[in-house]
Protein backbone atom coordinates (compact mmCIF):
# COMPACT_ATOMS: atom_id res chain seq x y z
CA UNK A 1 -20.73 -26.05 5.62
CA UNK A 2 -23.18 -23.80 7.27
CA UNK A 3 -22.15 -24.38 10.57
CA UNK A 4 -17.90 -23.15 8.91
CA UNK A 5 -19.72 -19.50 7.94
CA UNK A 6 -21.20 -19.52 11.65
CA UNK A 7 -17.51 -20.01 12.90
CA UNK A 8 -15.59 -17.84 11.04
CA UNK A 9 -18.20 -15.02 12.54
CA UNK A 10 -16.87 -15.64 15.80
CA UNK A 11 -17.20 -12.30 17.97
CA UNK A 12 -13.86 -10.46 19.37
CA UNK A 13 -14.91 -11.23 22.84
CA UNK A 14 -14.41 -14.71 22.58
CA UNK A 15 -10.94 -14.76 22.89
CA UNK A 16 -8.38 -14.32 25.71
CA UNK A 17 -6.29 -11.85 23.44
CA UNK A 18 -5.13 -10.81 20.61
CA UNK A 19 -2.86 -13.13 20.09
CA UNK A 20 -5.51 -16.23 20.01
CA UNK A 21 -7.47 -14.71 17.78
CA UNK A 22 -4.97 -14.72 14.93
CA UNK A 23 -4.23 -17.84 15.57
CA UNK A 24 -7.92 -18.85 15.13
CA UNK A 25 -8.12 -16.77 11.81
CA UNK A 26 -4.87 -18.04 10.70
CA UNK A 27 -6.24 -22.03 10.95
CA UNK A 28 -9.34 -20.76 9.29
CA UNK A 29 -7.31 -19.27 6.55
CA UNK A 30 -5.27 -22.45 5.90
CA UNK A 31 -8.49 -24.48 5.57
CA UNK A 32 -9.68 -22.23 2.89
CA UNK A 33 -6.77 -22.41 0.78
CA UNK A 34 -6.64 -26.32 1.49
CA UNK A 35 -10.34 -26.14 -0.01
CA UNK A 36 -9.61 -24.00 -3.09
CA UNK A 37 -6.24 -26.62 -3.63
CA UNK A 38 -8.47 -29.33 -4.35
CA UNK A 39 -11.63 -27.49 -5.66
CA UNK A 40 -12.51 -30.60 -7.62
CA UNK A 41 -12.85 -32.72 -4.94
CA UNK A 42 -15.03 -30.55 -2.38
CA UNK A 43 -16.50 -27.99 -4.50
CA UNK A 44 -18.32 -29.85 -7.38
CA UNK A 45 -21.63 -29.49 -5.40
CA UNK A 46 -23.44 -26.47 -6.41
CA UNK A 47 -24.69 -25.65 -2.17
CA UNK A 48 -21.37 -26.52 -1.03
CA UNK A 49 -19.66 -23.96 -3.69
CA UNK A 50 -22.24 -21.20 -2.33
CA UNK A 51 -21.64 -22.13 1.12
CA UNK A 52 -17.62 -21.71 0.73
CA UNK A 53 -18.11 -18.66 -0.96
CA UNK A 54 -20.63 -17.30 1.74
CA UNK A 55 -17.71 -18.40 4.28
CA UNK A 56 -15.34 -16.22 2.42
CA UNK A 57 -17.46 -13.15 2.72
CA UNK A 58 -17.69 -13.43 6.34
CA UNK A 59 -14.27 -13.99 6.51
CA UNK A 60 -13.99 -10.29 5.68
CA UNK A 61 -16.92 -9.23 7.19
CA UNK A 62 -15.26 -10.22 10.56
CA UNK A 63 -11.95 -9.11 9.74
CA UNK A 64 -10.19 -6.11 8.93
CA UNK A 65 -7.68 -6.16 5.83
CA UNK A 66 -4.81 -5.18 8.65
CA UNK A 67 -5.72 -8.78 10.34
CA UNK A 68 -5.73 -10.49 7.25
CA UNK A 69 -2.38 -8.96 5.61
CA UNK A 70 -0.03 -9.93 9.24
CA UNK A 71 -0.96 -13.62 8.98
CA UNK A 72 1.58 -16.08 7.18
CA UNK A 73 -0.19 -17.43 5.03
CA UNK A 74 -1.98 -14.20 3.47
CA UNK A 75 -0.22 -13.73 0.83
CA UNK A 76 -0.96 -16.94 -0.38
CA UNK A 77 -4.83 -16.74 0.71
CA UNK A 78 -4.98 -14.06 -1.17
CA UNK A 79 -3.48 -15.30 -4.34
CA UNK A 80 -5.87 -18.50 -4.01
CA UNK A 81 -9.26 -16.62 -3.68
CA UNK A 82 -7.87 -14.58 -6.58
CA UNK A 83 -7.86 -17.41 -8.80
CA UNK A 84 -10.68 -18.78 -7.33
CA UNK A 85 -12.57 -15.72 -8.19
CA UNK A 86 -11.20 -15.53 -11.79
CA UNK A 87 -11.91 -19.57 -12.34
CA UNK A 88 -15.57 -18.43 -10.75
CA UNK A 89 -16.52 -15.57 -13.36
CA UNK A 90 -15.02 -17.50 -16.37
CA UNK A 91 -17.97 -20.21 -15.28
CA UNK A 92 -20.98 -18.48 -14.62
CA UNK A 93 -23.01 -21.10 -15.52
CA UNK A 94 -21.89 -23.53 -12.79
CA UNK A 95 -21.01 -20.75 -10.10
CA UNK A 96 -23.78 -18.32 -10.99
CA UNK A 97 -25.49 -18.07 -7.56
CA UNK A 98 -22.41 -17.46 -5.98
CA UNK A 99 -21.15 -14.65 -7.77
CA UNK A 100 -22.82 -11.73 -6.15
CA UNK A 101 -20.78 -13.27 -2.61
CA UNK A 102 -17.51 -12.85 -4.80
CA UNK A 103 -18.35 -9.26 -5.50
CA UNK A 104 -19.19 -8.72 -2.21
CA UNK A 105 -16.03 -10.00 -0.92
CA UNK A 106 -13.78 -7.81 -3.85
CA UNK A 107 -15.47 -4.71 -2.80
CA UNK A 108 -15.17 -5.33 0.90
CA UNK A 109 -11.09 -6.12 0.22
CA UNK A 110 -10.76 -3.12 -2.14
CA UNK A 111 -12.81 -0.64 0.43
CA UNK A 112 -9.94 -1.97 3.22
CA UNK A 113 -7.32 -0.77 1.26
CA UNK A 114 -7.20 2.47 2.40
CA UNK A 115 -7.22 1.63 6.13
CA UNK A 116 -4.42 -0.58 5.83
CA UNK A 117 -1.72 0.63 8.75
CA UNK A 118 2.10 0.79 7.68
CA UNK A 119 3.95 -0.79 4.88
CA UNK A 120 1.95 -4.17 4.72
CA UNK A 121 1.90 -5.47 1.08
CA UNK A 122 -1.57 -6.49 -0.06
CA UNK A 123 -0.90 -7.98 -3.17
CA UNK A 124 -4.72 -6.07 -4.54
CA UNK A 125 -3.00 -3.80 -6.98
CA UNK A 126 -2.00 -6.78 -8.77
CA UNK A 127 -4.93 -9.02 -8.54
CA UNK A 128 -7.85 -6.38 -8.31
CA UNK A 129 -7.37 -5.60 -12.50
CA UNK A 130 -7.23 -9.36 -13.37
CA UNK A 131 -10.51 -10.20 -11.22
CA UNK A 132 -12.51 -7.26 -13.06
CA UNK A 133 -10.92 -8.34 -16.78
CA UNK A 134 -12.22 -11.77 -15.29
CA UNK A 135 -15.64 -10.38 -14.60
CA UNK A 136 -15.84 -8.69 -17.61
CA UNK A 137 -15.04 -11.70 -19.95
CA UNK A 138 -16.92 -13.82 -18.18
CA UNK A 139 -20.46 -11.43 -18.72
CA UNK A 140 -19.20 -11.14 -22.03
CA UNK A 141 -19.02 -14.50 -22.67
CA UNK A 142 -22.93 -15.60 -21.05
């Protein structure tokens, strides 16, 4: 799994154009939400978990919010990490080392928002309030 956060840090130069480079984020994308569909088969092992969430982070960390919102499958994405998140913080006692990636990743997402070019839906005005009830429950509840 280390070796899927080293590739989704790819550097800009490495493609031909832009054009390639969604592409590349796109199939990266689609794997993630593949992963989070069947969470109980490839996430049950506590590195593995940490690794995927590491991978989500640098997902961001490579790419802006207005790469993220043009691909096909975002809105999607986005709706599966939401949950993912939500399912993460209402089990802190399986996910616990992974959390502070999680955070890392909301903040990064909600600090895009304002940057996002033209009349792209982002779908965070709906999720972004259920994540931090999530949060919030979840330290309640530990």
């Amino acid at each position: 799994m280390e070796i899927i956060v080293q590739l989704a840090s790819c550097r800009r130069s490495l493609f031909s154009d832009d054009h390639s480079r969604k592409y590349y984020l796109e199939v990266i994308c689609q794997a993630t939400i593949q992963i989070m569909s069947a969470t109980s088969a490839y996430l049950r092992c506590q590195d593995t978990y940490t690794q995927f969430c590491r991978l989500l982070v640098a997902l961001k960390a490579n790419y802006q919010l207005n790469d993220l919102v043009k691909l096909k499958s975002y809105e999607m994405w986005i709706d599966h990490i939401s949950r993912f998140t939500i399912n993460s913080f209402m089990d802190w006692e399986n996910t616990g080392h992974s959390l502070h990636y999680l955070i890392t990743l909301w903040a990064r997402l909600t600090m895009s928002i304002p940057y996002v070019r033209g009349d792209v839906p982002t779908f965070l005005d709906s999720w972004v309030p259920r994540v931090c009830q999530s949060f919030a429950i979840g330290f309640l509840i530990v």
